[in-house]
N, C-alpha and C. Protein backbone atom coordinates (compact mmCIF):
# COMPACT_ATOMS: atom_id res chain seq x y z
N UNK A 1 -38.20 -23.92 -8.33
CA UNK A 1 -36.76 -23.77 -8.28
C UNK A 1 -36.45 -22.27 -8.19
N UNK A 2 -35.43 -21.77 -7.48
CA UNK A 2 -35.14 -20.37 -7.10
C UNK A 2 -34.01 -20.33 -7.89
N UNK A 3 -34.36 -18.89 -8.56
CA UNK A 3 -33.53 -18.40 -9.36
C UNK A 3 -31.84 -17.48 -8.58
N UNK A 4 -31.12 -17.65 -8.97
CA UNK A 4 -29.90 -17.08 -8.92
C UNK A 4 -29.58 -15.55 -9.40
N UNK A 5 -29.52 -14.10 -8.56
CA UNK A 5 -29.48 -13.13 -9.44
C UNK A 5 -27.70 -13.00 -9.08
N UNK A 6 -27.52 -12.56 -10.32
CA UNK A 6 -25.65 -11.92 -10.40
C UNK A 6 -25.40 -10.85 -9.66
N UNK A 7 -24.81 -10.51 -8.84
CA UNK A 7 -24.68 -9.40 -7.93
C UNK A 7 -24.10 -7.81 -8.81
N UNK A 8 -23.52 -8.20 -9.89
CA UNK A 8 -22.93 -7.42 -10.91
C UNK A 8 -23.92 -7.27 -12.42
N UNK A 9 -23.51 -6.30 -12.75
CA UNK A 9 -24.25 -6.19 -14.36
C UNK A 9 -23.56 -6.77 -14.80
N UNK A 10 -24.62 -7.94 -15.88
CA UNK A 10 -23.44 -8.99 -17.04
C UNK A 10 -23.04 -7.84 -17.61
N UNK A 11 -23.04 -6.61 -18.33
CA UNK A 11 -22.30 -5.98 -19.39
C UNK A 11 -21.15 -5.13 -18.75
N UNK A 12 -20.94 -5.03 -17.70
CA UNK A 12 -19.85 -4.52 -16.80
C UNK A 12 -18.98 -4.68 -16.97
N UNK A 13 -17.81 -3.93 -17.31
CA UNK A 13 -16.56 -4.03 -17.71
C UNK A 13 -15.76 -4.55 -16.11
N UNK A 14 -14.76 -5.47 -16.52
CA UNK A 14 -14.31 -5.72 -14.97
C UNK A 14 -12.07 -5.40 -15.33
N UNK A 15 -12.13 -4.96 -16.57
CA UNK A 15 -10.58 -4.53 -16.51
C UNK A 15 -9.82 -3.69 -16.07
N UNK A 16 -10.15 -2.77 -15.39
CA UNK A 16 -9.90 -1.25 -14.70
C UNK A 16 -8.42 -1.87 -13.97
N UNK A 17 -8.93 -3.18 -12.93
CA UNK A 17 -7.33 -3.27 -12.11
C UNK A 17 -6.34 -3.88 -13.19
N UNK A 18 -6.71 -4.43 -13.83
CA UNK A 18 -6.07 -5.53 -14.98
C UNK A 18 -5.28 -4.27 -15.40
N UNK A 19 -5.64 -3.42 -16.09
CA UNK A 19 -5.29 -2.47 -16.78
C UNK A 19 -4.14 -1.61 -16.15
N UNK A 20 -4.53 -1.18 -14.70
CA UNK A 20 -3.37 -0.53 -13.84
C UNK A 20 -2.55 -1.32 -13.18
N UNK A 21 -2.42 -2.73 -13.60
CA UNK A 21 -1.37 -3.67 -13.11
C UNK A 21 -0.32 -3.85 -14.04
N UNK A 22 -0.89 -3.22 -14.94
CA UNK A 22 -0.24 -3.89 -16.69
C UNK A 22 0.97 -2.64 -16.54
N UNK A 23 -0.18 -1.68 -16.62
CA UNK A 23 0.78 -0.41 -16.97
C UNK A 23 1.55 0.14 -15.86
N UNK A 24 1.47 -0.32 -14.17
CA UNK A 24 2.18 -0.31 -13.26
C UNK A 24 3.68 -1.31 -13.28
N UNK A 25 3.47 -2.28 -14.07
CA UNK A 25 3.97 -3.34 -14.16
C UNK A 25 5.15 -3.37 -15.64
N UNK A 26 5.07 -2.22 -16.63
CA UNK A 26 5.56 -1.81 -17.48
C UNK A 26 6.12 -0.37 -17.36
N UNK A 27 5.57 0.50 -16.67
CA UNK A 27 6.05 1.60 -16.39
C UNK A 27 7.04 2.00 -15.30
N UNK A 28 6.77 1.11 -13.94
CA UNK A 28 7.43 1.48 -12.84
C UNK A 28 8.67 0.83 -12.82
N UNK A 29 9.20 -0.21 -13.64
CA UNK A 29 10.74 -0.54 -14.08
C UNK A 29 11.57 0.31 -14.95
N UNK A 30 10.68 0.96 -15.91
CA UNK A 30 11.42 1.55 -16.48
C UNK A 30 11.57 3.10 -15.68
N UNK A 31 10.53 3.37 -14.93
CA UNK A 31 10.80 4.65 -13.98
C UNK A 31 11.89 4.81 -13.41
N UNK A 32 12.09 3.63 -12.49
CA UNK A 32 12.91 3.17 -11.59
C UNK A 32 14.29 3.17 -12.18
N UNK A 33 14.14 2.51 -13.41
CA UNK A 33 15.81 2.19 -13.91
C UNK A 33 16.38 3.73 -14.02
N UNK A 34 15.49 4.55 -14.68
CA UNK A 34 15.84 5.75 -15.32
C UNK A 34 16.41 6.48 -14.19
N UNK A 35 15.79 6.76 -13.11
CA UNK A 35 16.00 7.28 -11.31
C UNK A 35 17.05 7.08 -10.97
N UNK A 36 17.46 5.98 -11.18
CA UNK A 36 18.74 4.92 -10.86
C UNK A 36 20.09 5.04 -11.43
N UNK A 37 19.56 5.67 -12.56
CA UNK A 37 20.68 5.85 -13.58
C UNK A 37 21.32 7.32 -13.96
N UNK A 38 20.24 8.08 -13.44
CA UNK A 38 20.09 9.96 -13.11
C UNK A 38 20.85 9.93 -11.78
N UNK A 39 21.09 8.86 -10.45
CA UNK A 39 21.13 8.99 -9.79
C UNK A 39 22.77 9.10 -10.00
N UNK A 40 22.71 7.96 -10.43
CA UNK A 40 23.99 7.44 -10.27
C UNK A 40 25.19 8.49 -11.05
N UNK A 41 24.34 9.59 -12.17
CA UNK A 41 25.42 10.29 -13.06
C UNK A 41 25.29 11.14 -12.14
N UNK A 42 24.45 11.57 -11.52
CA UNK A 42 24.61 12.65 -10.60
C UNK A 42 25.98 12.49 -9.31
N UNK A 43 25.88 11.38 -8.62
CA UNK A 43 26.77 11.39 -7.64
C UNK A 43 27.79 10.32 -7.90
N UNK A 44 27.78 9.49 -8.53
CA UNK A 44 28.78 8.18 -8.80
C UNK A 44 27.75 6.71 -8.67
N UNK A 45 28.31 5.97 -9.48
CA UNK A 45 27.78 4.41 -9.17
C UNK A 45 28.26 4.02 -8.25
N UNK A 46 29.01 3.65 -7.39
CA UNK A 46 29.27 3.20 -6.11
C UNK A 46 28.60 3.51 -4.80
N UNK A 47 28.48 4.98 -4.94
CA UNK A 47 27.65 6.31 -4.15
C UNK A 47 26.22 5.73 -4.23
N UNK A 48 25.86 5.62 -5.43
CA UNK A 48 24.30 5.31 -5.69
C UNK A 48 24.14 3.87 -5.08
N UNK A 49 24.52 3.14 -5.61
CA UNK A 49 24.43 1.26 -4.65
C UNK A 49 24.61 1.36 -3.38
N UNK A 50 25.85 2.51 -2.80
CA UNK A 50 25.58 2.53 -1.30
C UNK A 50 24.39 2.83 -0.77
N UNK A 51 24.18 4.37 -1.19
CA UNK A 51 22.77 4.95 -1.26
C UNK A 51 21.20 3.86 -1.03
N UNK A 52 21.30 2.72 -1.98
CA UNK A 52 20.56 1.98 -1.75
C UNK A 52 20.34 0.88 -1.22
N UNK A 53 21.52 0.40 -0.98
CA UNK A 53 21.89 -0.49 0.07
C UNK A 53 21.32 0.15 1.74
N UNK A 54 21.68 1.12 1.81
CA UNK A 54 21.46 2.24 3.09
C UNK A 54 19.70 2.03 3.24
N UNK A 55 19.23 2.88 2.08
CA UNK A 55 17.70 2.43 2.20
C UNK A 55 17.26 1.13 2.81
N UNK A 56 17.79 0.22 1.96
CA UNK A 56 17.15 -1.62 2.17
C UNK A 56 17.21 -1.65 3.88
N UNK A 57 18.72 -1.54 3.89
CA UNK A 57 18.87 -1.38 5.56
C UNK A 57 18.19 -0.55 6.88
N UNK A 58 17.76 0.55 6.28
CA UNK A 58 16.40 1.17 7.13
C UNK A 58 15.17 0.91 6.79
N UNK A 59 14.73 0.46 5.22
CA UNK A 59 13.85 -0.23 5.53
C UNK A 59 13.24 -1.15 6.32
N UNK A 60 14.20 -2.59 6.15
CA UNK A 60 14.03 -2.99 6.73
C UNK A 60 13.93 -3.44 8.31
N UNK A 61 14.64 -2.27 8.81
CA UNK A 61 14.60 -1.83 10.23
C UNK A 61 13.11 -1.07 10.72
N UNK A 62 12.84 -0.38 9.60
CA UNK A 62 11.79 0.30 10.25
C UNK A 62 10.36 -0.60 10.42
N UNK A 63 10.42 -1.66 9.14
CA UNK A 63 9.39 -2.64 8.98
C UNK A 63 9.28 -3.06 9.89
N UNK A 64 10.69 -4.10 10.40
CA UNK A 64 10.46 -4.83 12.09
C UNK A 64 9.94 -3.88 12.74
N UNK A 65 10.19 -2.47 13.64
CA UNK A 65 9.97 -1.69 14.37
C UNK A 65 8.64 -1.99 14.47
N UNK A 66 7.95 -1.31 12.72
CA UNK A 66 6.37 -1.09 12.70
C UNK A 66 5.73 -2.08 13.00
N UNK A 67 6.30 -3.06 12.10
CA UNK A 67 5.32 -4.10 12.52
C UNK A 67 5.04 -4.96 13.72
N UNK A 68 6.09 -5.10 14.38
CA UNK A 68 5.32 -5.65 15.85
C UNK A 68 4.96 -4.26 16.52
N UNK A 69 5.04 -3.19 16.31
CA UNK A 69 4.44 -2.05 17.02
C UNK A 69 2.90 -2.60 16.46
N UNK A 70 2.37 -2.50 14.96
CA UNK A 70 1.47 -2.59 14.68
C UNK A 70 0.68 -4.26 14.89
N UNK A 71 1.40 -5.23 15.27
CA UNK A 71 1.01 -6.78 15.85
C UNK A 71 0.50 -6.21 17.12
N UNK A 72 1.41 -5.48 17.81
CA UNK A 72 0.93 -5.19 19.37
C UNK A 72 -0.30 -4.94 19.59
N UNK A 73 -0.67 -3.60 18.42
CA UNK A 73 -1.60 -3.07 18.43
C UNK A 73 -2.84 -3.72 18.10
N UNK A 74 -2.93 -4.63 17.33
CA UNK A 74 -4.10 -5.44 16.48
C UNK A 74 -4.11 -6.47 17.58
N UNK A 75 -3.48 -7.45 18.25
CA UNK A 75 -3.56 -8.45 19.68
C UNK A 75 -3.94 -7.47 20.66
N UNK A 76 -3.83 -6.27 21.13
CA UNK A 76 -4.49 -5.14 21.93
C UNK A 76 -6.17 -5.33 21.75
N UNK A 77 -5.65 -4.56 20.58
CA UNK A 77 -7.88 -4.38 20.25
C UNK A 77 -8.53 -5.47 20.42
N UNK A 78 -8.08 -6.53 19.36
CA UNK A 78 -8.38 -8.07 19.99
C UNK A 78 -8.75 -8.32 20.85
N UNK A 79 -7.96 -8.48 21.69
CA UNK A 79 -8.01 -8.86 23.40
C UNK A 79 -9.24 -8.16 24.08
N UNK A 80 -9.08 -6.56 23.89
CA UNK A 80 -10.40 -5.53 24.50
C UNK A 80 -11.37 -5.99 23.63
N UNK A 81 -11.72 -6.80 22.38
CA UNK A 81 -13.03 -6.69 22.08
C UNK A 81 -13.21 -5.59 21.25
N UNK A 82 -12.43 -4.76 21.14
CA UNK A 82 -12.66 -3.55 20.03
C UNK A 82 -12.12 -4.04 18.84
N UNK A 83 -13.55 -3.14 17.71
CA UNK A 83 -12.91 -3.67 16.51
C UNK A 83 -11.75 -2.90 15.44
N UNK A 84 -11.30 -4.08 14.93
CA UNK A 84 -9.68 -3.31 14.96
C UNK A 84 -9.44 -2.98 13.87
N UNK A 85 -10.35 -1.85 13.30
CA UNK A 85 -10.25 -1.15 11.77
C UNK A 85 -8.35 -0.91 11.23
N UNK A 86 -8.75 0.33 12.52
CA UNK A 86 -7.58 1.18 12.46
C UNK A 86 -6.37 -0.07 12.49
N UNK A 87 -6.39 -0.60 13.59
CA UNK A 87 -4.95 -1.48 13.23
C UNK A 87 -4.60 -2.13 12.28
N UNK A 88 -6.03 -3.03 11.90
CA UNK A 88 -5.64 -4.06 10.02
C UNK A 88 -5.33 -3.09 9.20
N UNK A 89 -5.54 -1.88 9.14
CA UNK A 89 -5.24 -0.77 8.24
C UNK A 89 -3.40 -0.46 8.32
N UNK A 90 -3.01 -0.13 9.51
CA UNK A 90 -1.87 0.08 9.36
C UNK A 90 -1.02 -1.31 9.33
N UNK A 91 -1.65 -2.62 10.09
CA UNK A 91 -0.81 -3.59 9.40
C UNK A 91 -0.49 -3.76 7.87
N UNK A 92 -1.89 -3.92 7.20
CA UNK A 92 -2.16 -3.54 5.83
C UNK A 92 -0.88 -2.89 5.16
N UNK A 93 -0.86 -1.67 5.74
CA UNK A 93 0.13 -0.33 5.21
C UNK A 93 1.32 -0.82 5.32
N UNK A 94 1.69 -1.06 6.55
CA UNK A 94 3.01 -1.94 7.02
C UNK A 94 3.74 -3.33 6.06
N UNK A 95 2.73 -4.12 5.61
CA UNK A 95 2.98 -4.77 4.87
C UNK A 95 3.17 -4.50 3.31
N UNK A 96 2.17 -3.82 2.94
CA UNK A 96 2.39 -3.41 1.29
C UNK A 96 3.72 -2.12 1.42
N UNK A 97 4.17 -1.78 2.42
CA UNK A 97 5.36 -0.53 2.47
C UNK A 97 6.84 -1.52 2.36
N UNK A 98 6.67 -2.42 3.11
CA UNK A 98 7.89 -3.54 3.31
C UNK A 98 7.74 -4.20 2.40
N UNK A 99 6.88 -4.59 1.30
CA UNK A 99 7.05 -4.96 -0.03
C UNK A 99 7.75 -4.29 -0.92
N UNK A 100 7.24 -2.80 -1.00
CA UNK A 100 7.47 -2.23 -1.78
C UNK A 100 9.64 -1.70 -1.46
N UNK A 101 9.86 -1.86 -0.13
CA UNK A 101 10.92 -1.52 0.01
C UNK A 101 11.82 -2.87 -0.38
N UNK A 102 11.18 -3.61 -0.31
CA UNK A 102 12.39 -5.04 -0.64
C UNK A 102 12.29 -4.65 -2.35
N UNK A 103 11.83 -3.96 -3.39
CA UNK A 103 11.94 -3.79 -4.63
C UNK A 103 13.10 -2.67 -4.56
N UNK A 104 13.92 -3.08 -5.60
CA UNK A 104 15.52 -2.08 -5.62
C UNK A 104 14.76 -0.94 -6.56
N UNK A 105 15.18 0.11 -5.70
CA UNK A 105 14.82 1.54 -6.68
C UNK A 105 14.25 2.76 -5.34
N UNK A 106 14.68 4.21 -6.38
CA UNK A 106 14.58 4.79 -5.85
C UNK A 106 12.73 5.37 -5.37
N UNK A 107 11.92 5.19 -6.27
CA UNK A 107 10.85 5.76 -6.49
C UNK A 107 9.94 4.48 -5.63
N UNK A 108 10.03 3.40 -5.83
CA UNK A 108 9.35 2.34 -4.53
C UNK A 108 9.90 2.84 -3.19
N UNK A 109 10.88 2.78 -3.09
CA UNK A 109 11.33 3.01 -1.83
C UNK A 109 10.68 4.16 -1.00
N UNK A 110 10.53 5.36 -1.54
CA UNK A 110 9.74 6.67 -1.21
C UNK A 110 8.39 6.20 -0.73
N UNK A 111 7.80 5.60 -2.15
CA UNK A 111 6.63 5.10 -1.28
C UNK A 111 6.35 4.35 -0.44
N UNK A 112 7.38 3.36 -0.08
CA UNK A 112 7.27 2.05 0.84
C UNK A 112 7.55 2.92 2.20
N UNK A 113 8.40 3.99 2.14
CA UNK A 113 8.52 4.89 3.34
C UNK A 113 7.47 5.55 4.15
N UNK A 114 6.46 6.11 2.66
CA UNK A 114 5.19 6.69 2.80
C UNK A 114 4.44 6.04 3.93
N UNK A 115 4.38 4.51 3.02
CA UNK A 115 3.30 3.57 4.00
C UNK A 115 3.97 3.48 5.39
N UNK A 116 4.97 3.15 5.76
CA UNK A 116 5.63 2.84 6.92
C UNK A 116 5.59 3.74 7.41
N UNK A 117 6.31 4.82 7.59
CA UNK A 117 6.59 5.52 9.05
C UNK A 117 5.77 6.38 9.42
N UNK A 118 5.41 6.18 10.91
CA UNK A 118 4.20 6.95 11.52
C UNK A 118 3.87 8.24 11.16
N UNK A 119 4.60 8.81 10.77
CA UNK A 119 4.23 10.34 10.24
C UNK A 119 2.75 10.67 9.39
N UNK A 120 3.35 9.66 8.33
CA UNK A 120 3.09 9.45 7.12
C UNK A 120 1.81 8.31 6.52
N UNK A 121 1.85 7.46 7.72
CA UNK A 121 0.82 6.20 7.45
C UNK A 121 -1.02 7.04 7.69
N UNK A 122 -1.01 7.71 8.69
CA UNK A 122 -2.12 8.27 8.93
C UNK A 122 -2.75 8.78 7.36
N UNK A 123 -2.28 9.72 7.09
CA UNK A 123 -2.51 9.71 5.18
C UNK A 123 -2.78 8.78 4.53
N UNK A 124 -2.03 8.22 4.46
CA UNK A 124 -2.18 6.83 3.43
C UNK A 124 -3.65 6.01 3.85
N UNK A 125 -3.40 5.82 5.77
CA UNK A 125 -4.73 5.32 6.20
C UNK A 125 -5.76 5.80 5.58
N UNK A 126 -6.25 7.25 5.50
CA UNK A 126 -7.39 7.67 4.94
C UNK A 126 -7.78 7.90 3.68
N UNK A 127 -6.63 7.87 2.87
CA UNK A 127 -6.65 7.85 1.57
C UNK A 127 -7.18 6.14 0.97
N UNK A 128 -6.97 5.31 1.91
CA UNK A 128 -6.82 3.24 1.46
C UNK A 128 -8.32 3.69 2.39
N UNK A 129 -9.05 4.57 2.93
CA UNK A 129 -9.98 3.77 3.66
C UNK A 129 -11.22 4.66 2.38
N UNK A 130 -10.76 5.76 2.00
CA UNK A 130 -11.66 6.52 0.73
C UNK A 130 -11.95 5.60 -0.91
N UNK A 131 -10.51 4.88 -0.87
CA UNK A 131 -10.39 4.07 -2.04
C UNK A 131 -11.71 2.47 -1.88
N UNK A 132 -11.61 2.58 -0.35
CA UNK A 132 -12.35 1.20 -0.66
C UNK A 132 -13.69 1.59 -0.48
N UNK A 133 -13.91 2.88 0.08
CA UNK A 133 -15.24 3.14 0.49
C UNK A 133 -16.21 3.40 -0.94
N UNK A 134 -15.05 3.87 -2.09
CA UNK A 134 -15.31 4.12 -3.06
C UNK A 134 -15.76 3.46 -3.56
N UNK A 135 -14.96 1.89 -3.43
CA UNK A 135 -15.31 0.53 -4.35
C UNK A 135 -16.18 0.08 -3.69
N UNK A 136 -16.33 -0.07 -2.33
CA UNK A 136 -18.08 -0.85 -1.76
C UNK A 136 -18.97 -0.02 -2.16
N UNK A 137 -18.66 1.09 -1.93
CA UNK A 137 -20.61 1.60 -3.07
C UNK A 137 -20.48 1.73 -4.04
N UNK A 138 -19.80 1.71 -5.26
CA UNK A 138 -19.95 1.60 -6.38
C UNK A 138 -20.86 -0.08 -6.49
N UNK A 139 -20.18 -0.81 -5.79
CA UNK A 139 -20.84 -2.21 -6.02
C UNK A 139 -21.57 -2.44 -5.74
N UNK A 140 -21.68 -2.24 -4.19
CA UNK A 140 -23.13 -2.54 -3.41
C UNK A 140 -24.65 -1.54 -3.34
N UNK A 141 -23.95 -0.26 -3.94
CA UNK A 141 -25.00 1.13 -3.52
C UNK A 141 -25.51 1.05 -2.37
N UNK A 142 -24.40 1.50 -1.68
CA UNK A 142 -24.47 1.49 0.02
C UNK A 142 -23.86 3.42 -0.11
N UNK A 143 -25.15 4.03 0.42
CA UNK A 143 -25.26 5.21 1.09
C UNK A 143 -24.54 5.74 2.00
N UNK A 144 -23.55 7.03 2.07
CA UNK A 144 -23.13 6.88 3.20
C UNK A 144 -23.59 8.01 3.92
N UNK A 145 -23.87 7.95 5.26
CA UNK A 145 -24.58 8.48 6.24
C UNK A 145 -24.59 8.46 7.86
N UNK A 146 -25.21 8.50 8.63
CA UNK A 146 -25.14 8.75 10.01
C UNK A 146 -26.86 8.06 9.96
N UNK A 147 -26.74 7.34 11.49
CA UNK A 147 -27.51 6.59 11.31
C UNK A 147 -28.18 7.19 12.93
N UNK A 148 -28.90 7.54 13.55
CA UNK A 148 -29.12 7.78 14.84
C UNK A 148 -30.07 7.10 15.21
């Protein structure tokens, strides 16, 4: 009978995301409210709801834009047979940015902007492609290198 090995160390702690969901998930409402509420003594409450109303409304304009720009792009590579890093990446981006903009507040919104607009996604691209490169070799101890 063939034995089964665990791909992970049993004594491996596995709470790290647990942990930054918790405290993302407790912290970034109360960020937000506070932003919201600085905002609003600063210029007026009416001013401020317009203000964010305005956002929602280019958000969500820019999302449609990106995202069938970025559908185009991913059915492109597709089609040629090339593989389509770069595009699932900015769909990727495209999608977690238009999440983050349908959340009311000032401090999501910035970042949901981040991810979205072309300026700005290229960054983010390489920063989401360092984060995971990070997490496949930590797990797998995969080397990274040039292979000739």
């Amino acid at each position: 009978m063939a034995t089964v090995r665990r791909l992970t160390r049993p004594g491996r702690r596995r709470r790290g995301w647990a942990w930054y969901v918790f405290i993302a998930l407790l912290v970034v409402p109360v960020a937000e409210i506070a932003l919201v509420v600085a905002v609003g003594q600063m210029i007026g409450g009416w001013q401020t709801v317009a203000l964010l109303l305005f956002e929602s409304a280019l958000g969500a304009y820019l999302v449609k834009r990106e995202g069938r720009s970025s559908w185009r792009a991913l059915r492109g590579a597709l089609n040629t047979g090339k593989m389509p890093g770069r595009e699932l990446a900015d769909a990727a981006l495209v999608l977690i940015g238009g999440t983050l903009l349908l959340t009311p507040g000032f401090l999501t919104d910035i970042i949901g902007f981040f991810f979205i607009l072309p300026l700005t996604r290229p960054i983010t691209r390489r920063w989401l492609q360092r984060v995971v490169e990070r997490q496949l070799g930590q797990r797998s101890g995969i080397i990274r290198g040039e292979v000739i």
